[in-house]
Protein backbone atom coordinates (compact mmCIF):
# COMPACT_ATOMS: atom_id res chain seq x y z
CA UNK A 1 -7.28 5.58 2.27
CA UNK A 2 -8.35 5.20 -1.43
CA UNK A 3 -9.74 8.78 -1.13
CA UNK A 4 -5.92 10.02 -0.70
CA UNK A 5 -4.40 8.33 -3.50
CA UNK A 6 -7.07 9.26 -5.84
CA UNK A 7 -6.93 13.03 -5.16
CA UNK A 8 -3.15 12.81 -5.32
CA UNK A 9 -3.41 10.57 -8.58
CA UNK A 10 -5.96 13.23 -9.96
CA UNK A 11 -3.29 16.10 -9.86
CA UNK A 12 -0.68 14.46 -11.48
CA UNK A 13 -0.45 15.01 -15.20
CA UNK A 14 0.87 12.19 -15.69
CA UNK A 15 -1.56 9.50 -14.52
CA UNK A 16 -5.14 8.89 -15.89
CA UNK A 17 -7.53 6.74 -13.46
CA UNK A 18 -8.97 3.87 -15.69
CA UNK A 19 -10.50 1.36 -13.12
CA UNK A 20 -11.80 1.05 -9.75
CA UNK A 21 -12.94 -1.78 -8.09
CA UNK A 22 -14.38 -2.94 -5.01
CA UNK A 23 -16.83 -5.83 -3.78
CA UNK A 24 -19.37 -2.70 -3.32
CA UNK A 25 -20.12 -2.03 -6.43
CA UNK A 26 -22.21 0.98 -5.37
CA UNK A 27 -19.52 2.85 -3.27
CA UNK A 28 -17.25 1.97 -6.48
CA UNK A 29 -19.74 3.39 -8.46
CA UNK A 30 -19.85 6.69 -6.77
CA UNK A 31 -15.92 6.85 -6.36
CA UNK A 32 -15.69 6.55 -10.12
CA UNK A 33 -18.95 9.48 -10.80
CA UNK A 34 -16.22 11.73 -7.97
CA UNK A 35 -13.02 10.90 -9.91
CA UNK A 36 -14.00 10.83 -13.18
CA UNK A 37 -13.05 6.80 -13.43
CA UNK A 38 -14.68 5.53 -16.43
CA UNK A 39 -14.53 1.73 -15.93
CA UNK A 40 -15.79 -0.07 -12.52
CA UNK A 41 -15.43 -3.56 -11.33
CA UNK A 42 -16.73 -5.65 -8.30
CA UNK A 43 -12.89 -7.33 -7.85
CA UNK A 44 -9.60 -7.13 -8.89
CA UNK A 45 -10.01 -10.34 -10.98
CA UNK A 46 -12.40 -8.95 -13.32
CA UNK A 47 -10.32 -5.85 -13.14
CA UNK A 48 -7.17 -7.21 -14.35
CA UNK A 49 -8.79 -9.59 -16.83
CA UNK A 50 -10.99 -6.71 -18.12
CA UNK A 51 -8.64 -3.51 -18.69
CA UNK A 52 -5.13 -2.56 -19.45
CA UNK A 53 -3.30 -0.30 -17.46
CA UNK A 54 0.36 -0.25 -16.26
CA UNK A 55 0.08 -0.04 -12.41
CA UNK A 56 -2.18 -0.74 -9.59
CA UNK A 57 -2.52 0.99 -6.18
CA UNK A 58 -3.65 -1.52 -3.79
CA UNK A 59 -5.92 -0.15 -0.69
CA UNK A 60 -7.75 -2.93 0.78
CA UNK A 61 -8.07 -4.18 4.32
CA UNK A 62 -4.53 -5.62 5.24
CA UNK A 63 -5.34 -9.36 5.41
CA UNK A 64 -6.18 -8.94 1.40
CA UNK A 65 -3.44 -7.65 0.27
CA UNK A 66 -1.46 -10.53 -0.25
CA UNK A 67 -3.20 -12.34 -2.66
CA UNK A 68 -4.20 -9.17 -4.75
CA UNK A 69 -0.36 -7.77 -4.97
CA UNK A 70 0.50 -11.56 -6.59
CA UNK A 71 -2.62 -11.59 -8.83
CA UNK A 72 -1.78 -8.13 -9.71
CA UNK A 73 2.48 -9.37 -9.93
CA UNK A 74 1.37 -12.62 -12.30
CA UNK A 75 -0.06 -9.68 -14.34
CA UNK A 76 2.87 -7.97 -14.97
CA UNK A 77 1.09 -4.90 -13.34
CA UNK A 78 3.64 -2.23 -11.55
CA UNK A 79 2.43 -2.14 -7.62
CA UNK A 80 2.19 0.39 -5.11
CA UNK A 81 0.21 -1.32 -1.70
CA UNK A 82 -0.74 0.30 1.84
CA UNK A 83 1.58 -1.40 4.38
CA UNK A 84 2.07 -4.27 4.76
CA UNK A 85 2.45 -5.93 1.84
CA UNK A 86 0.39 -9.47 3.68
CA UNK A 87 0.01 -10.50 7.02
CA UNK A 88 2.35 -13.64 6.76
CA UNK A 89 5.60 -14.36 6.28
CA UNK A 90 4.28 -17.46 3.63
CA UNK A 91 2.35 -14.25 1.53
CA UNK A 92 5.56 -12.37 1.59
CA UNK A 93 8.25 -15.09 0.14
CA UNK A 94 5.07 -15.80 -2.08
CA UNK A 95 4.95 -12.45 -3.29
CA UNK A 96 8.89 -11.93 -3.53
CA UNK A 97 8.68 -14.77 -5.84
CA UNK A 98 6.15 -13.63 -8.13
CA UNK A 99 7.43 -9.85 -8.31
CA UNK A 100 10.94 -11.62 -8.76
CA UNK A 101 9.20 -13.76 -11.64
CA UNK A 102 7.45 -11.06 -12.98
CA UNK A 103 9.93 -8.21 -13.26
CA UNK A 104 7.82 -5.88 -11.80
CA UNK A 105 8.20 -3.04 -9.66
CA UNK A 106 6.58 -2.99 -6.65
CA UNK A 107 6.41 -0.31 -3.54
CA UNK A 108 5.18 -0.26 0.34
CA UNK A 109 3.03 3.09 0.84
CA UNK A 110 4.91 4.42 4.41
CA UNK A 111 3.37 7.49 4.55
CA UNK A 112 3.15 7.61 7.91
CA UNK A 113 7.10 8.24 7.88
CA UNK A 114 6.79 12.03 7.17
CA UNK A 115 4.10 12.62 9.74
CA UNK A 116 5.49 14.63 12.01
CA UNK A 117 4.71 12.14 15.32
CA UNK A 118 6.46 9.66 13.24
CA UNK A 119 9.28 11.59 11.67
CA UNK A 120 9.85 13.18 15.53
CA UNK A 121 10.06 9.92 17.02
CA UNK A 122 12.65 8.33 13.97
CA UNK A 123 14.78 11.30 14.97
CA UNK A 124 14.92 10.54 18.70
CA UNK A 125 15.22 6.74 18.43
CA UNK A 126 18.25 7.82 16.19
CA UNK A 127 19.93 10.21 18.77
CA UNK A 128 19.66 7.44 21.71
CA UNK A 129 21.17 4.02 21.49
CA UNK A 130 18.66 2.36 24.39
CA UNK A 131 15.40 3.42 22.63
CA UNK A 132 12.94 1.49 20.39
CA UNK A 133 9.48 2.97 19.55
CA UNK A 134 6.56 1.09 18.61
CA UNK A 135 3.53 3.05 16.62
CA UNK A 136 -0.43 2.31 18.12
CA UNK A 137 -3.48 3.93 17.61
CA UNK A 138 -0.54 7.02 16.49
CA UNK A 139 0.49 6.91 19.93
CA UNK A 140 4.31 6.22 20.67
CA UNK A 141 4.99 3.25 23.40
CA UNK A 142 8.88 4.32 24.46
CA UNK A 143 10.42 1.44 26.03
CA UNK A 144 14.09 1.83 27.30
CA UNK A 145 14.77 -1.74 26.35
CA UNK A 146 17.81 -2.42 24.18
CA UNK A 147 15.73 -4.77 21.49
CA UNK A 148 16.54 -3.76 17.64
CA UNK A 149 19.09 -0.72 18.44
CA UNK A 150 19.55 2.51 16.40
CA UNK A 151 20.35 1.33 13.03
CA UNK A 152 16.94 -0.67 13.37
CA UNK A 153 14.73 2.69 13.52
């Protein structure tokens, strides 16, 4: 997933790559030789204590991101992290806290809501009151169960 935002973040004139890090230091290493990212670090601690830059994209398995977006928040660093923001409800009042705290902005990558098998099934849960779709393994499980309703889509 860190491939895509770096080769979108490369093409846009208005962002420069500064850091990169990752607990292998070696795969970081080549990353940063691919993307022209001068600076590498083996966590986000070093990271933020180490560099200055405005905003961080966070792309780590999903039971990290929790801490890392309120390390990055107590920072002041602007956010943009892979859903879901944690994995419990206790990470996600913690980190409505510290972006609340912080003033910072901070946004959940949903990509997967222009894919077409995701933007196809949004558009039929919205035509049909009785239908709520749940997203595995990007198949659709259609279930004619009343549970969250139309406006929930």
């Amino acid at each position: 997933m860190g491939l895509t935002h770096a080769f979108l973040y490369k093409e846009h004139p208005e962002v420069e790559l500064v850091g990169i890090c990752d607990q292998n230091v070696e795969r970081a290493e080549k990353f940063a030789d691919e993307f022209s990212i001068p600076r590498v670090f083996p966590d986000h601690r070093t990271m933020l204590d180490g560099l200055d830059f405005d905003a961080v994209s966070i792309v780590t398995p999903d039971f990290a991101h929790g801490a890392i977006v309120v390390d990055c928040a107590n920072t002041r660093k602007d956010i943009l992290v892979e859903k879901p923001n944690a994995t419990t409800r206790e990470s996600l009042i913690r980190i409505s806290e510290v972006v609340s705290e912080n003033n910072v902005r901070i946004m959940t990558d949903l990509h997967n809501r222009w894919s077409p098998p995701f933007a196809g099934a949004k558009r039929f849960c919205l035509l049909t009151d009785n239908v709520v779709f749940t997203a595995t393994s990007g198949f659709f499980l259609l279930s004619a169960k009343r549970i969250l309703g139309p406006s929930r889509c």
